[in-house]
Protein backbone atom coordinates (compact mmCIF):
# COMPACT_ATOMS: atom_id res chain seq x y z
CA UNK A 1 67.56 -24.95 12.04
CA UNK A 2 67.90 -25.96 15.73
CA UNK A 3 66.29 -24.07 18.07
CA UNK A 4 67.91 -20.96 20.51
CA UNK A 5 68.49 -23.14 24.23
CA UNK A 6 69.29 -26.28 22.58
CA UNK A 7 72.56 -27.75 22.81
CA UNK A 8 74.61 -27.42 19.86
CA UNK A 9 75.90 -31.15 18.14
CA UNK A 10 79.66 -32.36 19.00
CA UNK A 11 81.25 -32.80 15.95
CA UNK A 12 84.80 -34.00 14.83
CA UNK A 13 85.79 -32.72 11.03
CA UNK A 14 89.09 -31.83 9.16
CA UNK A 15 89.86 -28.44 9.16
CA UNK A 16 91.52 -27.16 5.77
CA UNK A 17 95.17 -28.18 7.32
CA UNK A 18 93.66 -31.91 7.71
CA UNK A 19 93.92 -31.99 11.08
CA UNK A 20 90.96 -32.98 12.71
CA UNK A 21 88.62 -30.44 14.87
CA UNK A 22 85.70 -30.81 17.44
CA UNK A 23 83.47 -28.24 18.44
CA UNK A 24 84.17 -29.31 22.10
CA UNK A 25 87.96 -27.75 21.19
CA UNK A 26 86.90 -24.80 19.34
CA UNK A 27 84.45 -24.15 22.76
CA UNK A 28 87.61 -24.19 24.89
CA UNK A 29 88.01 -20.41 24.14
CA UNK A 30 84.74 -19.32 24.64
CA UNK A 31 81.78 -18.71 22.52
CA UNK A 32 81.99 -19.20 19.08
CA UNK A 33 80.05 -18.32 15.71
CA UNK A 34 79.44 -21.44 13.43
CA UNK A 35 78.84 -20.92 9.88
CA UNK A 36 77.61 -23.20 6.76
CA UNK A 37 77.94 -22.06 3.54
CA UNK A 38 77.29 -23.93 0.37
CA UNK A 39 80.89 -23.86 -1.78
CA UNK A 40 84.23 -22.77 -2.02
CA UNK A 41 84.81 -20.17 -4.41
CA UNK A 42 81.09 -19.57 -5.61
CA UNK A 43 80.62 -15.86 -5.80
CA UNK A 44 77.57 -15.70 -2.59
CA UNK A 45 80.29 -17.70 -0.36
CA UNK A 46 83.13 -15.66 -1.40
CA UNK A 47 81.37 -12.63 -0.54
CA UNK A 48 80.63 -13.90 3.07
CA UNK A 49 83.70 -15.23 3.59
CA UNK A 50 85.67 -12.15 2.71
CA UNK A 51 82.58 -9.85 4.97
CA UNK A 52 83.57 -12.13 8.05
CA UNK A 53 87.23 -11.74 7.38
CA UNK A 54 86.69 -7.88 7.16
CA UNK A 55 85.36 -8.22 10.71
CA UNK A 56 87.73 -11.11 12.23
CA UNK A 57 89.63 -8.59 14.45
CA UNK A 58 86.24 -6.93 15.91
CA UNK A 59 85.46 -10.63 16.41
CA UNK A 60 88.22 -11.70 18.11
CA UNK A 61 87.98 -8.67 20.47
CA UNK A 62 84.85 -9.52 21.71
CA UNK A 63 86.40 -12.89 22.51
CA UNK A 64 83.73 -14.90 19.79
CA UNK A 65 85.95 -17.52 17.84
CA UNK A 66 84.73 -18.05 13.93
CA UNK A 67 84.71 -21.15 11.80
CA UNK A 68 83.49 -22.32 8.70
CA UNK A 69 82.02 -25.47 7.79
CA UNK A 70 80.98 -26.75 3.92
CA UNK A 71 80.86 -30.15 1.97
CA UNK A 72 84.56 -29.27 0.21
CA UNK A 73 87.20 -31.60 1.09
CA UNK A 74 90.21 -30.07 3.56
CA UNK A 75 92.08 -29.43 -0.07
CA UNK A 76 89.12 -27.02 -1.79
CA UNK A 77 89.57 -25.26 1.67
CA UNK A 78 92.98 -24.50 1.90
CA UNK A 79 93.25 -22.72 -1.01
CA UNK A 80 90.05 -20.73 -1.17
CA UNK A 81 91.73 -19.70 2.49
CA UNK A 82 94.79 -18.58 0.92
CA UNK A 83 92.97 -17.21 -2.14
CA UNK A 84 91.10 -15.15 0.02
CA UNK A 85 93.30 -14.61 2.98
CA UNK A 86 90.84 -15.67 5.71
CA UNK A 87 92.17 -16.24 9.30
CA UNK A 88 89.59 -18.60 10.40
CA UNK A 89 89.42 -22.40 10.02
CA UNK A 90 87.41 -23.96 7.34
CA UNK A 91 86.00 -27.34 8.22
CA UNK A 92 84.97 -29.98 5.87
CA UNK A 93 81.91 -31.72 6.29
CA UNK A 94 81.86 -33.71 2.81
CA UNK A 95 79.44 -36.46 3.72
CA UNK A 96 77.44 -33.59 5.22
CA UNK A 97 76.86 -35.29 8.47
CA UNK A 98 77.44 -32.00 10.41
CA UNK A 99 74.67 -30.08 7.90
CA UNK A 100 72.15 -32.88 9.00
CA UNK A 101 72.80 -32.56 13.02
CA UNK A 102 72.95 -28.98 12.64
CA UNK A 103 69.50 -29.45 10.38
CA UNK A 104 70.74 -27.30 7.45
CA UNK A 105 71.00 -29.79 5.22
CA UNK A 106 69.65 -28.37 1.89
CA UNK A 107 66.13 -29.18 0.03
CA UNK A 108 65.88 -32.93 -0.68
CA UNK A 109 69.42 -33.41 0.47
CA UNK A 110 71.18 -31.37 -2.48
CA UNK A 111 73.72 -28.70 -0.76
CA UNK A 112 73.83 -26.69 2.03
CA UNK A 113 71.63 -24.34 3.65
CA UNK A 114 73.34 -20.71 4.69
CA UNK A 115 73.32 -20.60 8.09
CA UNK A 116 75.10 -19.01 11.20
CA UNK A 117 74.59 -20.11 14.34
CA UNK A 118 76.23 -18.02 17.43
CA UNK A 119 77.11 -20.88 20.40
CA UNK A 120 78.16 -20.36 24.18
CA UNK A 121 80.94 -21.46 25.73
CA UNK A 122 78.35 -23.91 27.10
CA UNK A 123 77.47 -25.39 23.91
CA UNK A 124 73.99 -24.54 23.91
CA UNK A 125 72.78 -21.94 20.59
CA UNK A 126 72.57 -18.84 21.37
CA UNK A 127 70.96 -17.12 18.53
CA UNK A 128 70.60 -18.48 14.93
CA UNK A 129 69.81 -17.19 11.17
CA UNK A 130 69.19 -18.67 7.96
CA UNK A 131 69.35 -16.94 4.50
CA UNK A 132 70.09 -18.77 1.29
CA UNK A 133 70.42 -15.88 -0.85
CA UNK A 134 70.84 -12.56 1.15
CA UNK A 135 74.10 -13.19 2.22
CA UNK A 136 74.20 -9.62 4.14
CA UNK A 137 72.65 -11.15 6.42
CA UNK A 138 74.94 -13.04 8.03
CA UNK A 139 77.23 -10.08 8.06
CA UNK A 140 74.76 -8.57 10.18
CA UNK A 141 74.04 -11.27 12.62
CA UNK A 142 77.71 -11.20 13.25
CA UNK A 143 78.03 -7.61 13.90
CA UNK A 144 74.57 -7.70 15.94
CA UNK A 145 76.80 -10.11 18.34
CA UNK A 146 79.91 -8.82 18.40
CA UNK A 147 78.01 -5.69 19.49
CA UNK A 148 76.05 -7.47 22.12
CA UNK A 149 79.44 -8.43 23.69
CA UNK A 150 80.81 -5.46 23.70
CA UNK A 151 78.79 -4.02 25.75
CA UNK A 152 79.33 -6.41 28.35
């Protein structure tokens, strides 16, 4: 995982519409959470996906943006999107390029480490966490920063 203070890798990747997206865009409305999950429609990503989506609006009022990144092409994304009606952007990272900069490439380069990583408007990480398998997590990180905004 990279470190809290350093500054978080530009990146270009289709999002799930196949239009292409770079962090340095998704940064133009302020700080945003970046998360890697493994696969579409596995039962651990589904669950994570669907906790963030519970929370999108507490999200958004805090002014954090959310988007997802995994090795699925823009295709797999779209419709575990609309299978799960999430109204965030999944990006797709299939040559996991992104997973390696970001260092959560998975053990001897098979899948993707969990991650979530909480960037400034800046670009520089914020606050990180890693968890393969508790999932909850994640939730939790989220919540933990949409709470420390809120109270700004």
């Amino acid at each position: 995982m990279l470190k809290t203070g350093a500054e978080a890798p530009e990146f270009r990747l289709p999002n799930d519409g196949g239009d292409d997206t770079a962090l340095s865009d998704l940064l133009r409305d302020g700080p945003l959470i970046l998360y890697f999950y493994p696969a579409d429609f596995t039962p651990g990503c589904t669950k994570e996906a669907c906790s963030i989506r519970d929370m999108h609006d507490d999200i958004q009022s805090v002014g954090l943006t959310v988007v997802g990144v995994s090795p699925q092409d823009p295709d797999s994304h779209r419709r575990f999107r609309d299978a799960h009606d999430l109204p965030f952007p999944l990006l797709s990272d299939t040559d996991k390029t992104v997973a390696k900069a970001y260092d959560v490439d998975g053990p001897m380069g098979i899948g993707v480490r969990r991650a979530t990583y909480l960037i400034d408007a800046d670009g520089k990480i914020q606050d990180a966490v890693q968890a393969d398998i508790r999932v909850s997590r994640h939730a939790d990180f989220i919540r933990r920063a949409v709470a420390l905004r809120d109270t700004r």
